[in-house]
N, C-alpha and C. Protein backbone atom coordinates (compact mmCIF):
# COMPACT_ATOMS: atom_id res chain seq x y z
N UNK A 1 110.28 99.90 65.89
CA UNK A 1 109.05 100.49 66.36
C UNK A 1 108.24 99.51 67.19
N UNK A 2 108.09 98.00 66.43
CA UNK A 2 107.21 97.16 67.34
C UNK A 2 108.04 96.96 68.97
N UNK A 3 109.04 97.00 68.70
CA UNK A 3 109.79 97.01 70.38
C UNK A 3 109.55 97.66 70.81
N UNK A 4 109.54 99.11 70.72
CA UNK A 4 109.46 100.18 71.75
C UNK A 4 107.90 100.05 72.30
N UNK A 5 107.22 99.35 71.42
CA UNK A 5 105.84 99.43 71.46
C UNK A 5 105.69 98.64 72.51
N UNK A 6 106.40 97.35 72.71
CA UNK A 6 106.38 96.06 73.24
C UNK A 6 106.96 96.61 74.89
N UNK A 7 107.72 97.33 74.75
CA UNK A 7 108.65 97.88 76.11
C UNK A 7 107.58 98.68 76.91
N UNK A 8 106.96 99.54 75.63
CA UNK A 8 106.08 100.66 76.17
C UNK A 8 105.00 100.13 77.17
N UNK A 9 104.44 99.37 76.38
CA UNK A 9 103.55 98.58 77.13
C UNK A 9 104.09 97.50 78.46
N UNK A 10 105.09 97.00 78.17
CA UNK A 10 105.77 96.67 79.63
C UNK A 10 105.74 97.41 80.85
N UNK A 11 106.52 98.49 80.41
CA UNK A 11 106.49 99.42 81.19
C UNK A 11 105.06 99.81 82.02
N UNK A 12 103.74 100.35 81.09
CA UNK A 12 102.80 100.79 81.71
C UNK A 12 102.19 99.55 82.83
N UNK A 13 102.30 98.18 82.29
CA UNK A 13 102.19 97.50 83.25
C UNK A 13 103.02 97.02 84.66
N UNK A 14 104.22 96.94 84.39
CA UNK A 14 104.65 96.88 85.89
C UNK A 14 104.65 98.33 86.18
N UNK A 15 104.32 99.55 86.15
CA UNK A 15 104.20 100.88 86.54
C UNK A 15 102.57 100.72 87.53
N UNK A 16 101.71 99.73 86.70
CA UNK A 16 100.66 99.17 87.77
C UNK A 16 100.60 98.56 88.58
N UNK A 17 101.29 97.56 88.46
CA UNK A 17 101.60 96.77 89.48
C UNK A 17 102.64 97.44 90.70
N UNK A 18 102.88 98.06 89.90
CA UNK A 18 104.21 99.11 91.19
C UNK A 18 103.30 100.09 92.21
N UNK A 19 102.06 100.72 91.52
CA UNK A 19 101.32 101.37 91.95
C UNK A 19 100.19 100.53 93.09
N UNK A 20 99.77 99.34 92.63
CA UNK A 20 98.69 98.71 93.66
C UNK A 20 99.67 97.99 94.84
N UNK A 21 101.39 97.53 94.51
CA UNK A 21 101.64 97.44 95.43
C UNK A 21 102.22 98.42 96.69
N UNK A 22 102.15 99.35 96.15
CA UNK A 22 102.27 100.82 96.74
C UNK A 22 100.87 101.12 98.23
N UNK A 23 99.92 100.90 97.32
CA UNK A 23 98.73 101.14 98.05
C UNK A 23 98.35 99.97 99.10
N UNK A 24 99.15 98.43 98.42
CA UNK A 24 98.71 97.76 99.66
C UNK A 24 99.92 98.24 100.73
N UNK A 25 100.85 97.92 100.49
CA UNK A 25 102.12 98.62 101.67
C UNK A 25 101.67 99.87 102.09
N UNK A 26 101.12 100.73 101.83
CA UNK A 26 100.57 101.72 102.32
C UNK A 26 99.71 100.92 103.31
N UNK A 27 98.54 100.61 102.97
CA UNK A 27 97.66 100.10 104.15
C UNK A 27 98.36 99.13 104.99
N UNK A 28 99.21 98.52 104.76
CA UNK A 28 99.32 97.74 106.08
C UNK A 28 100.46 98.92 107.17
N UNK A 29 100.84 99.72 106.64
CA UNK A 29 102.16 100.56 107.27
C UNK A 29 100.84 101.50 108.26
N UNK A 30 99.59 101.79 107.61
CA UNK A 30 98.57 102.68 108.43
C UNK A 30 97.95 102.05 108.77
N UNK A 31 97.89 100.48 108.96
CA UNK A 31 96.73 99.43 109.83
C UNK A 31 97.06 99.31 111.43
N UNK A 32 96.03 99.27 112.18
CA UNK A 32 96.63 99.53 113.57
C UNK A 32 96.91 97.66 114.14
N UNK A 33 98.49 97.84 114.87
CA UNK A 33 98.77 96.48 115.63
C UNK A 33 97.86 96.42 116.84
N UNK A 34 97.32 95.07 116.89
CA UNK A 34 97.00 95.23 118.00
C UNK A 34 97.69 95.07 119.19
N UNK A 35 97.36 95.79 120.02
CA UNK A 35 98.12 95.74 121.63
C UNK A 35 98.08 94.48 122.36
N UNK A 36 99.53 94.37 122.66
CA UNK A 36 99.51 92.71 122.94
C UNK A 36 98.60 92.56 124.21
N UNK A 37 98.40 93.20 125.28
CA UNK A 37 97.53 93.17 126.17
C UNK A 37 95.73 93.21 126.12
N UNK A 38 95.55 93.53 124.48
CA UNK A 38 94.43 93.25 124.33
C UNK A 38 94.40 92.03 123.32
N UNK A 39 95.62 91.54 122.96
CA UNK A 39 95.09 89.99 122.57
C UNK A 39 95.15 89.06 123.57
N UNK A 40 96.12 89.37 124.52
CA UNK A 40 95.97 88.83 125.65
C UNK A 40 94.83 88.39 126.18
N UNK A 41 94.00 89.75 126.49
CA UNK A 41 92.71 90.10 126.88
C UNK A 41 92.02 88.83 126.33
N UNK A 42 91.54 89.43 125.22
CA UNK A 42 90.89 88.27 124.36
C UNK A 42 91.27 87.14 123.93
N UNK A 43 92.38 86.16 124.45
CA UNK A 43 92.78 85.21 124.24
C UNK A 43 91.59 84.53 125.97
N UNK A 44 92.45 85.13 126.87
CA UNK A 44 92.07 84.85 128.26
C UNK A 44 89.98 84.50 128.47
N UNK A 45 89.37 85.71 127.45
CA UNK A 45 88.67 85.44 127.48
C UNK A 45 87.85 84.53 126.84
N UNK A 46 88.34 83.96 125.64
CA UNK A 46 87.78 82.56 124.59
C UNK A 46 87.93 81.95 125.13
N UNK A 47 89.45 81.52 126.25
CA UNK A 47 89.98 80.71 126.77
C UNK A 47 88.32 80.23 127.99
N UNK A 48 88.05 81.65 128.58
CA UNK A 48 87.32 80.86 129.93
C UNK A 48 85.49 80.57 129.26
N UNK A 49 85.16 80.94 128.44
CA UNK A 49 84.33 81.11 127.92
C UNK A 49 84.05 79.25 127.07
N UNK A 50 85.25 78.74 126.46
CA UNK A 50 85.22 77.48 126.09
C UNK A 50 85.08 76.45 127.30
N UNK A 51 85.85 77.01 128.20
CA UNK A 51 85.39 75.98 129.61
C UNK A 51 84.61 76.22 129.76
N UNK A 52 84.04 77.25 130.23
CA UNK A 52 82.32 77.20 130.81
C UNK A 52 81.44 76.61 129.48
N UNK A 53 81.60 76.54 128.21
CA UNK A 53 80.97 75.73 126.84
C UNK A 53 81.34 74.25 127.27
N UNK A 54 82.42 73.71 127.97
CA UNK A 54 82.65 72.47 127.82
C UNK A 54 82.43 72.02 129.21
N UNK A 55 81.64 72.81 129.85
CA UNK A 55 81.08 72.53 131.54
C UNK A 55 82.26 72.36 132.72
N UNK A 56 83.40 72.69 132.27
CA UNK A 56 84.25 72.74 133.33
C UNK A 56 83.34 73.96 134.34
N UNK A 57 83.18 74.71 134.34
CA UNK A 57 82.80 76.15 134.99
C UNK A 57 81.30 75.83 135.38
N UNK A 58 80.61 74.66 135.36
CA UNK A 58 79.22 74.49 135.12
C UNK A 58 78.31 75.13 136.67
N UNK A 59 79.14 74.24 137.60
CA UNK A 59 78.41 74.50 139.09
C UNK A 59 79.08 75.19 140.00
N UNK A 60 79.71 76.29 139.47
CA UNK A 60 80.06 77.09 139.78
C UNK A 60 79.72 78.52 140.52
N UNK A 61 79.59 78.94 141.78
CA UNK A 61 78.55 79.75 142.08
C UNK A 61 78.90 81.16 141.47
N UNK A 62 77.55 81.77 141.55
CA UNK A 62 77.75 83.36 140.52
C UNK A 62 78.85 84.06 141.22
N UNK A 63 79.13 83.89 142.45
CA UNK A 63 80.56 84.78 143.05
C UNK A 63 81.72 84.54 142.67
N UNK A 64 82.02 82.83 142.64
CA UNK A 64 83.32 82.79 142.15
C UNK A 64 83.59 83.08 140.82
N UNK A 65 82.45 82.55 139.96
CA UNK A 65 82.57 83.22 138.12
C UNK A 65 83.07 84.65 138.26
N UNK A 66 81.89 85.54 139.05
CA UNK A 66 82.65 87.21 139.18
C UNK A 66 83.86 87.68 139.11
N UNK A 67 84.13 86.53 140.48
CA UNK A 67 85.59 86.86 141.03
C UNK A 67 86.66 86.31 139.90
N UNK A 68 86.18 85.49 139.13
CA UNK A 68 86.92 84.54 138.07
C UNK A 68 86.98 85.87 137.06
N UNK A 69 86.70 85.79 136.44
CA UNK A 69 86.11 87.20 135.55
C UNK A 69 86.67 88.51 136.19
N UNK A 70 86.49 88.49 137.25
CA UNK A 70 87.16 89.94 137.48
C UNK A 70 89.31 90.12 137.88
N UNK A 71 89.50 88.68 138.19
CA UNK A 71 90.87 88.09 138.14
C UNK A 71 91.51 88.31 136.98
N UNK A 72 90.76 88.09 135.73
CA UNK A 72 91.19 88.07 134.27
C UNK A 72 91.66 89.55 133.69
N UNK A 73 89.99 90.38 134.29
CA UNK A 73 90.60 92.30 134.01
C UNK A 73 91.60 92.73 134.41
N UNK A 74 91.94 92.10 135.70
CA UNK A 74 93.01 92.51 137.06
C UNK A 74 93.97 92.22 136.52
N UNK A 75 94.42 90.89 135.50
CA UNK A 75 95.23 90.85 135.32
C UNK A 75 95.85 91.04 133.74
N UNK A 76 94.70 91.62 133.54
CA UNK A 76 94.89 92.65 131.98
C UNK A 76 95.41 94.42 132.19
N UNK A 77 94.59 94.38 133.20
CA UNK A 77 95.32 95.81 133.61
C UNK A 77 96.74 95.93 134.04
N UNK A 78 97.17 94.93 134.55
CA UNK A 78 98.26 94.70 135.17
C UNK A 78 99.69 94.68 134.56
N UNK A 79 99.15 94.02 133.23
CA UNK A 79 99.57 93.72 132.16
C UNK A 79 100.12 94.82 131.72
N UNK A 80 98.75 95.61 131.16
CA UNK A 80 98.73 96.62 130.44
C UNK A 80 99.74 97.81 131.28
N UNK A 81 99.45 98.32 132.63
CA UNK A 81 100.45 99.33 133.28
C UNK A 81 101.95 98.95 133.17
N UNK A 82 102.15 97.45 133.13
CA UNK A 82 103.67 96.80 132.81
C UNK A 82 103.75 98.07 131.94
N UNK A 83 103.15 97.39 130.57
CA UNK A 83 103.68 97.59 129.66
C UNK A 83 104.12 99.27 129.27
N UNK A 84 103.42 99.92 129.95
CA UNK A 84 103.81 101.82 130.25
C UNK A 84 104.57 101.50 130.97
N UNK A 85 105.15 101.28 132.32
CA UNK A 85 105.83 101.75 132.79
C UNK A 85 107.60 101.12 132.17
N UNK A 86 107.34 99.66 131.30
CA UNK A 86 108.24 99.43 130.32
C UNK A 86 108.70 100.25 129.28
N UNK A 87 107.78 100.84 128.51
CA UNK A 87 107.57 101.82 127.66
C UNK A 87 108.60 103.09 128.32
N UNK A 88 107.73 103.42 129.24
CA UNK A 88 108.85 104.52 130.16
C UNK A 88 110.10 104.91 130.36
N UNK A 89 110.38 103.78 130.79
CA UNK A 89 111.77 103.27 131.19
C UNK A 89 112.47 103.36 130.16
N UNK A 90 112.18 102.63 128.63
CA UNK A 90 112.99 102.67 127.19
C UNK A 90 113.12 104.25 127.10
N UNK A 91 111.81 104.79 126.90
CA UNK A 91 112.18 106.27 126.49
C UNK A 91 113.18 106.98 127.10
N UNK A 92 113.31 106.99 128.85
CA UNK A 92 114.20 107.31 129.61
C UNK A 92 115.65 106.76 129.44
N UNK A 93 115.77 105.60 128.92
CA UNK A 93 117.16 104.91 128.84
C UNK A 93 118.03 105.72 127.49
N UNK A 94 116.52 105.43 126.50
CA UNK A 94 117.14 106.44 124.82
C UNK A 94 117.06 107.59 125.35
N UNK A 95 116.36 108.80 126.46
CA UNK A 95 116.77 110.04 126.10
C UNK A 95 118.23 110.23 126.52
N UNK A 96 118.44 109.23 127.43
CA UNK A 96 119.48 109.63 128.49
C UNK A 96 121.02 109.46 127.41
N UNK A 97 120.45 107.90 126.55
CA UNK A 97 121.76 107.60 125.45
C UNK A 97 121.97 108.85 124.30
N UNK A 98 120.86 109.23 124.08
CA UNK A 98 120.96 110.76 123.21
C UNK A 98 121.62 111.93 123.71
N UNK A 99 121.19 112.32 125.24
CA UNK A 99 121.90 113.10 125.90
C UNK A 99 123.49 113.14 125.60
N UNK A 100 123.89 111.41 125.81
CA UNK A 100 125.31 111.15 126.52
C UNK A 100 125.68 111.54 124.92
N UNK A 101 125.22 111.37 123.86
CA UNK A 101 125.74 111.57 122.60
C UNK A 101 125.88 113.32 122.61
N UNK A 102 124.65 113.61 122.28
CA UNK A 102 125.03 114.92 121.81
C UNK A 102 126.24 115.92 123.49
N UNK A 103 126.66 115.09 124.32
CA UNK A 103 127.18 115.70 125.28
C UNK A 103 128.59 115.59 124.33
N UNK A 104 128.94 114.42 124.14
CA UNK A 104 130.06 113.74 123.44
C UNK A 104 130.34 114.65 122.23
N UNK A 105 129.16 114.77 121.25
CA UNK A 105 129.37 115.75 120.14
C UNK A 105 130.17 116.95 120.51
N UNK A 106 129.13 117.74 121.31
CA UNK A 106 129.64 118.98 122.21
C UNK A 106 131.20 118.90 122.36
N UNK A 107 131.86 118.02 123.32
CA UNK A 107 132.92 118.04 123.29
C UNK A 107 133.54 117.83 122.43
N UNK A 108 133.85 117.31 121.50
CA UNK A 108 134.17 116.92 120.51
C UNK A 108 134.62 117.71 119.59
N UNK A 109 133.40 118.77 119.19
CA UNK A 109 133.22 119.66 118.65
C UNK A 109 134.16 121.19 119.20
N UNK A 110 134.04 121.35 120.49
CA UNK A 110 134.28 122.44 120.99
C UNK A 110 136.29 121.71 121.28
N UNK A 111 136.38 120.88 121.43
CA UNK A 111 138.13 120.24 121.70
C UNK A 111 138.70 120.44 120.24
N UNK A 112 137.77 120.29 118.86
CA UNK A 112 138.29 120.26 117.67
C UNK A 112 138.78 121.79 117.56
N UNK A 113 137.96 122.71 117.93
CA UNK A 113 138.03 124.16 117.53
C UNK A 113 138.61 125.10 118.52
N UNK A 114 139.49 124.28 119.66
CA UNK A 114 140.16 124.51 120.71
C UNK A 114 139.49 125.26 121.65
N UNK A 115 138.23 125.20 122.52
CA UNK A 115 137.37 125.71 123.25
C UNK A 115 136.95 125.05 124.51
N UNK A 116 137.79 124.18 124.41
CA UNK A 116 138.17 123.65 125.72
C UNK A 116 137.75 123.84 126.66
N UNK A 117 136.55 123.72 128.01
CA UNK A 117 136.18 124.34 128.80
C UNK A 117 137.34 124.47 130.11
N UNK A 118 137.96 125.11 130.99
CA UNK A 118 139.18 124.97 131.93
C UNK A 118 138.66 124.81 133.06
């Protein structure tokens, strides 16, 4: 009796621990990654932000900072359309490898059951 008691209670505890690690794997599986183009982003920008703190950027006229600053978006956006039209391209490569499969099935299927197209 004291064993089962001893088990019982085992049990209810790693059944807790099974449960909170449930809920953290849950949250990290629904936490959002961030987009590498926006750490990018914000890397680029600590980056120019510590120079102008450490006076590299000091006498600098307000046009070229702009233009400095606006070089950085330009090349976050730039970034960022890569990365769709990369995106693109994969989806197009897998629909096309899915296609070539289920084409393959098809035949496959229809040569097994003698349907042969002539």
């Amino acid at each position: 009796m004291q064993r089962q008691a001893k088990f019982k209670t085992y049990d209810m505890t790693v059944g807790i621990h099974n449960a909170k690690l449930k809920v953290i794997a849950r949250n990290v599986l629904n936490s959002d990654v961030p987009i590498r183009y926006k750490i990018s982003l914000r890397d680029d920008i600590l980056a120019m932000k510590e120079k102008e703190r450490l006076g590299f950027n000091f006498n600098r006229s307000l046009a070229a900072s702009l233009r400095s600053r606006w070089d950085v978006v330009e090349n976050a956006t730039k970034s960022f359309l890569q990365e769709i039209v990369d995106m693109n391209d994969q989806i197009e490569d897998d629909s096309k490898k899915n296609e070539r499969q289920i084409m393959g099935l098809i035949f496959t299927r229809s040569t097994n059951l003698g349907l042969e197209s002539r």
